[in-house]
Structure formats: structure tokens, C-alpha cells
Protein backbone atom coordinates (compact mmCIF):
# COMPACT_ATOMS: atom_id res chain seq x y z
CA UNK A 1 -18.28 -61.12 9.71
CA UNK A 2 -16.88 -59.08 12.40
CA UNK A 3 -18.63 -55.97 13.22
CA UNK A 4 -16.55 -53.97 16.02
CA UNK A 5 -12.48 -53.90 15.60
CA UNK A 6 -10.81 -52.54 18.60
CA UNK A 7 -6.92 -51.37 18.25
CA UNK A 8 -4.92 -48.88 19.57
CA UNK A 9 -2.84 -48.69 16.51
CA UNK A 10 -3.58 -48.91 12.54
CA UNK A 11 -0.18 -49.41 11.07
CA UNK A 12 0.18 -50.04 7.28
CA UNK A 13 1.36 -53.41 6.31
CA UNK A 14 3.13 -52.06 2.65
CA UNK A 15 2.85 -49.27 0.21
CA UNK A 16 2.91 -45.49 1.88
CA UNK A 17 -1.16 -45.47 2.29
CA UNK A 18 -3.88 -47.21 4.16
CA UNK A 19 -7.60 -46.85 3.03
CA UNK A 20 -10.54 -47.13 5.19
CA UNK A 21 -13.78 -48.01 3.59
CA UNK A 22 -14.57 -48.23 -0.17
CA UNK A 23 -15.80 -45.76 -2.56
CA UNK A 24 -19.40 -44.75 -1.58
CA UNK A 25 -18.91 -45.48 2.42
CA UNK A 26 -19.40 -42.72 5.07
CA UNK A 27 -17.10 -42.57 7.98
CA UNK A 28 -19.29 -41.60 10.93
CA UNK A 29 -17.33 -39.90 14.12
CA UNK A 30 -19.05 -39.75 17.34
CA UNK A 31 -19.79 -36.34 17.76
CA UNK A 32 -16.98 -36.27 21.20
CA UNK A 33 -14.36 -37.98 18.82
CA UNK A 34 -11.56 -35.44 17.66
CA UNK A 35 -9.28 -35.10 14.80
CA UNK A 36 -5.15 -34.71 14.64
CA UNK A 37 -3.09 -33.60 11.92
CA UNK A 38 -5.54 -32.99 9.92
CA UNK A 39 -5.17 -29.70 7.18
CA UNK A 40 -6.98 -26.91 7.87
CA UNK A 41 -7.49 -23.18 6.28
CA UNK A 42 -5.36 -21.80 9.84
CA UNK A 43 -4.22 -19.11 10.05
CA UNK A 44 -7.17 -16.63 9.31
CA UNK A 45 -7.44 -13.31 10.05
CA UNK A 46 -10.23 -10.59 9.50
CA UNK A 47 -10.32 -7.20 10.02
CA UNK A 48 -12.28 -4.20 9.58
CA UNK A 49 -12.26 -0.22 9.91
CA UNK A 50 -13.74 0.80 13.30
CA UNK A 51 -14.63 4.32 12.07
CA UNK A 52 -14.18 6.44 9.12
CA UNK A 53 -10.45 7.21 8.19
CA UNK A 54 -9.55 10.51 6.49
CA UNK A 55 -7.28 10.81 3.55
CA UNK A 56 -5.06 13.40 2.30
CA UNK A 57 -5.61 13.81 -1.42
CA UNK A 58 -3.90 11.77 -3.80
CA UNK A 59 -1.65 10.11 -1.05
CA UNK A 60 -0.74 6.55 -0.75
CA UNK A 61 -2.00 5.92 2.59
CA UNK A 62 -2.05 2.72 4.75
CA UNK A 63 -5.63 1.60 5.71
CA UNK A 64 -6.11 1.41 9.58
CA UNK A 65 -7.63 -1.90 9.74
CA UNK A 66 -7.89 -1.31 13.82
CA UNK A 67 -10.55 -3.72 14.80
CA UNK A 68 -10.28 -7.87 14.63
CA UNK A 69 -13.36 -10.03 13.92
CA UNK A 70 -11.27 -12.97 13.67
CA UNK A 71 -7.79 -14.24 14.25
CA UNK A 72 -7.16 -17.62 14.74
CA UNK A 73 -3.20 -17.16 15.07
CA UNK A 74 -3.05 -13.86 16.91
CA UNK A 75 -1.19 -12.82 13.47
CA UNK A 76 -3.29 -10.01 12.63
CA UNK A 77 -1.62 -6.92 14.81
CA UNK A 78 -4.23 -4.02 15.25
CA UNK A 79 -1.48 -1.24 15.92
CA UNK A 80 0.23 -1.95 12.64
CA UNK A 81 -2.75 -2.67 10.61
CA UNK A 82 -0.51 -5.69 9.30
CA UNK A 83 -1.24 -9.50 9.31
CA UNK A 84 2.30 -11.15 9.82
CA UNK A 85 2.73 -15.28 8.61
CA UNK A 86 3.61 -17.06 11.56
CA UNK A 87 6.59 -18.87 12.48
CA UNK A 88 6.12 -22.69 10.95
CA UNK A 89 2.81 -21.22 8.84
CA UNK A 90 4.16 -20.64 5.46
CA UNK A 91 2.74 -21.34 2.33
CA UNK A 92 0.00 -20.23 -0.11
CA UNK A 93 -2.47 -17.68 1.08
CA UNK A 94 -5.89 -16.33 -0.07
CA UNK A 95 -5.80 -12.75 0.64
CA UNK A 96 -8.37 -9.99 -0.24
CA UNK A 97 -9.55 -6.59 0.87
CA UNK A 98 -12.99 -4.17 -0.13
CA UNK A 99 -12.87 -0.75 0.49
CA UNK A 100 -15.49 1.70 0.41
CA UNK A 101 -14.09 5.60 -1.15
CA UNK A 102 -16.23 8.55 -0.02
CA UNK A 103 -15.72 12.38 -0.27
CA UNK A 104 -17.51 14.95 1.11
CA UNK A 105 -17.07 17.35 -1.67
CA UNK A 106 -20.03 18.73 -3.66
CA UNK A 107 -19.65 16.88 -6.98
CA UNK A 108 -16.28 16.01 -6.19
CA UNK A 109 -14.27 13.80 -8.27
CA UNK A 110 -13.59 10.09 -6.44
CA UNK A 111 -11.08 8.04 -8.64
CA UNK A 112 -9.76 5.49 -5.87
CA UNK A 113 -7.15 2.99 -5.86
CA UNK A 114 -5.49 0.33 -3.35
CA UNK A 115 -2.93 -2.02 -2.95
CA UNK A 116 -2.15 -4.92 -1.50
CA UNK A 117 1.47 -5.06 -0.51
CA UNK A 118 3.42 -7.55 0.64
CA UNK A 119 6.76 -6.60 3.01
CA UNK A 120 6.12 -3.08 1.87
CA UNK A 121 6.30 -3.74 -1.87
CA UNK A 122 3.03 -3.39 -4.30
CA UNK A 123 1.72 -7.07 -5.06
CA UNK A 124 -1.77 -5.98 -7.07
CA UNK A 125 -3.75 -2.61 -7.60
CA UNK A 126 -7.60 -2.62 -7.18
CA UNK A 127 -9.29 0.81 -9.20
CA UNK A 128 -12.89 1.63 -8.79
CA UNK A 129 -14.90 3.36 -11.26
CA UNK A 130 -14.64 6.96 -11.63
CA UNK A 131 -17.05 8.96 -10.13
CA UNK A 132 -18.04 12.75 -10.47
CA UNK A 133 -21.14 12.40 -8.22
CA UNK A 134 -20.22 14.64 -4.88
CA UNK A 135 -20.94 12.86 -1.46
CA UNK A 136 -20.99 9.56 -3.37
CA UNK A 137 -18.87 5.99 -2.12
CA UNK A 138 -17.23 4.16 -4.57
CA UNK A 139 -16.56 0.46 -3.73
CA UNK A 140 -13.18 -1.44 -4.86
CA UNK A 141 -12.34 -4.71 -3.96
CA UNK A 142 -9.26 -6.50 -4.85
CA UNK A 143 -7.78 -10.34 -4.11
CA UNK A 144 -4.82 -12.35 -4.78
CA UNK A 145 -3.31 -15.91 -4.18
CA UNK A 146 0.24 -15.48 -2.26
CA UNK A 147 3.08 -17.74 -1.31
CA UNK A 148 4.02 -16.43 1.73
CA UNK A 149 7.42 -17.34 4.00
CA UNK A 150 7.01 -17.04 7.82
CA UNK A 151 7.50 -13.43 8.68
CA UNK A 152 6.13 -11.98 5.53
CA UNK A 153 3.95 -9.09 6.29
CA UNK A 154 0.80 -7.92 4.14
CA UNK A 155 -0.72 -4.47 4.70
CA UNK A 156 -3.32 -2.67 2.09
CA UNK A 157 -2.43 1.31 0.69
CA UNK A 158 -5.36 3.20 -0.48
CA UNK A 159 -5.55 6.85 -3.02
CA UNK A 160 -8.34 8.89 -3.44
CA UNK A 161 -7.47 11.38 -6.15
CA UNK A 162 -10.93 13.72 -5.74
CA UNK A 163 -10.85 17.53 -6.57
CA UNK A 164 -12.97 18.74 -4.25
CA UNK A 165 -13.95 18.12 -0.51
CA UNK A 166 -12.48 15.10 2.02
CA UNK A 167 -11.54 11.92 0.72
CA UNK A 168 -11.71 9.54 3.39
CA UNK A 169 -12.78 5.76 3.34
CA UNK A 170 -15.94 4.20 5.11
CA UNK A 171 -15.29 2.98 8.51
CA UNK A 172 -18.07 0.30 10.15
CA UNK A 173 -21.44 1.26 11.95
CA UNK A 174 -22.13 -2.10 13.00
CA UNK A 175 -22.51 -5.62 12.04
CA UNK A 176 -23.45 -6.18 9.13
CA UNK A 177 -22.07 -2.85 8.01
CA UNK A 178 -18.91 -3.93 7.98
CA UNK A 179 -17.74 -1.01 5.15
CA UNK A 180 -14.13 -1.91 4.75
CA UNK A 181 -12.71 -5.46 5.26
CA UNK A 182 -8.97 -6.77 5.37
CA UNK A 183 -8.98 -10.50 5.62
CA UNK A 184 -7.07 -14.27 4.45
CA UNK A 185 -6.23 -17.50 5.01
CA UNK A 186 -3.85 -20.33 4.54
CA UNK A 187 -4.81 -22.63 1.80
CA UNK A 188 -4.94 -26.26 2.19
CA UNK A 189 -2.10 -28.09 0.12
């Protein structure tokens, strides 16, 4: 029994697989060894709300996702608040956003909504409860599966339809306060 094969080159002999090991085994890597061509969930993006963003009342208004926690594709463009699919990167995507609604209002009505939008076009609405509580936050969150073609762009719309005092939506104080969160990923497959 041989215990050590060295090649520079595993070619199958037939058939459009080749199998290494049997059900059960491990495969063990040396911890320096590295992987090619292997799937991965890339790109990703996430992105948050660097401080509170005022609304006007009742207004479809883009969230200003302004500040990147991750981007493994540079695809996520903080100016435009808009993660665009990269050239050679399309396929299915996990996308999602939670925002956090908040008026300042003294019993003021918060009914919020958002959308996620795809190349400027409403994909899925998100509502949160309603909430007659003034100075209150109402949390929504919303998430879809996408096929995306490079190019496609995806941006998220919020309303606040309140009746009395500012409706604005929460911006982050700090990790792990991070209020408001725009984020995806490429699915494997």
C-alpha cells in the first residue's frame, strides 16, 4: 500500500468526474495550501446608516446607506447608496435590508414602509406595525432572493406616513448599534 502520491496533474481517465476519497473520509489541507475555482458567496456587500436621516412625510425616499462594513467587490457605491452586480457576477442573490422608523412627534402616528427596488422598479414592500406611541421606533425588515444580470442595480425606498412631528429613520451610534442595515450576497449555484 502506497501512502504518499506525488503528481503535478490529476486528470480523469473517463466519465466527466473524479472522486477523491470515499464516503466518510476527511480531506485534510495543510493550513498554507490554497484553493482555485472553488464557489464562493462573492460578491457581498454591507452597509449601514452613519447617522440619522430625516424624512419628509409620506415620501418615498431613498435610504442613504453612506457607510460600508463590507464589500468584497467594491460594488457597493456609498454616493449612490446603490450596490451594482459586477461585470461577469451575475446570478442569484440574497438580498435584505432592516430599518429602524422613528418620529419625534408627541404621540405621533409611525406607519412605515420600504422597498427594495431593483433598477429603479419596486421588487418587495416591507410594512411595520402601526404605531400611535410618540417618540417611539418601529423596526421593519424585509428580504428577497434575486436573479440579477451584471449591471443591475438594487437600492432600498423608505415612507413614514406619521401625523405629527419628524419622521426620520435611525442612523448607527456604534458597533453593535448598527440601526439600519443594507446588505447581500451571491448565492452559490
Amino acid at each position: 500500500m502506497v501512502s504518499q502520491i506525488k503528481v503535478n496533474e490529476i486528470i480523469k481517465q473517463s466519465g466527466s468526474s473524479i472522486t477523491i476519497g470515499e464516503s466518510g473520509d476527511t480531506i485534510t489541507l495543510p493550513s498554507t495550501a490554497t484553493l482555485s475555482n472553488f464557489p464562493s458567496n462573492t460578491p457581498y456587500f454591507q452597509a449601514t446608516l452613519s447617522a440619522n436621516q430625516t424624512l419628509s412625510d409620506n415620501v418615498l425616499t431613498k435610504a442613504t446607506f453612506d457607510s460600508e462594513l463590507l464589500d468584497s467587490a467594491g460594488a457597493y457605491d456609498t454616493s449612490t447608496y446603490r450596490f451594482t452586480v459586477p461585470s461577469g457576477q451575475a446570478g442569484r442573490y440574497y438580498i435584505s435590508t432592516s430599518v429602524i422608523f422613528q418620529t419625534s412627534g408627541s404621540y405621533g402616528v409611525i406607519f412605515p414602509r420600504l422597498e427594495i427596488q431593483k433598477n429603479g422598479a419596486n421588487q418587495m414592500y416591507g410594512y411595520g406595525p402601526y404605531n400611535e406611541q410618540g417618540n417611539d421606533q418601529v423596526g421593519v425588515f424585509a428580504a428577497m432572493l434575486m436573479d440579477l444580470s451584471a449591471s443591475d442595480y438594487i437600492e432600498i425606498y423608505v415612507r413614514n406616513n406619521n401625523d405629527q412631528g419628524t419622521p426620520s429613520i435611525k442612523g448607527s451610534t456604534g458597533s453593535p448599534d448598527n440601526a439600519c442595515i443594507f446588505q447581500g450576497y451571491k448565492l452559490i449555484g
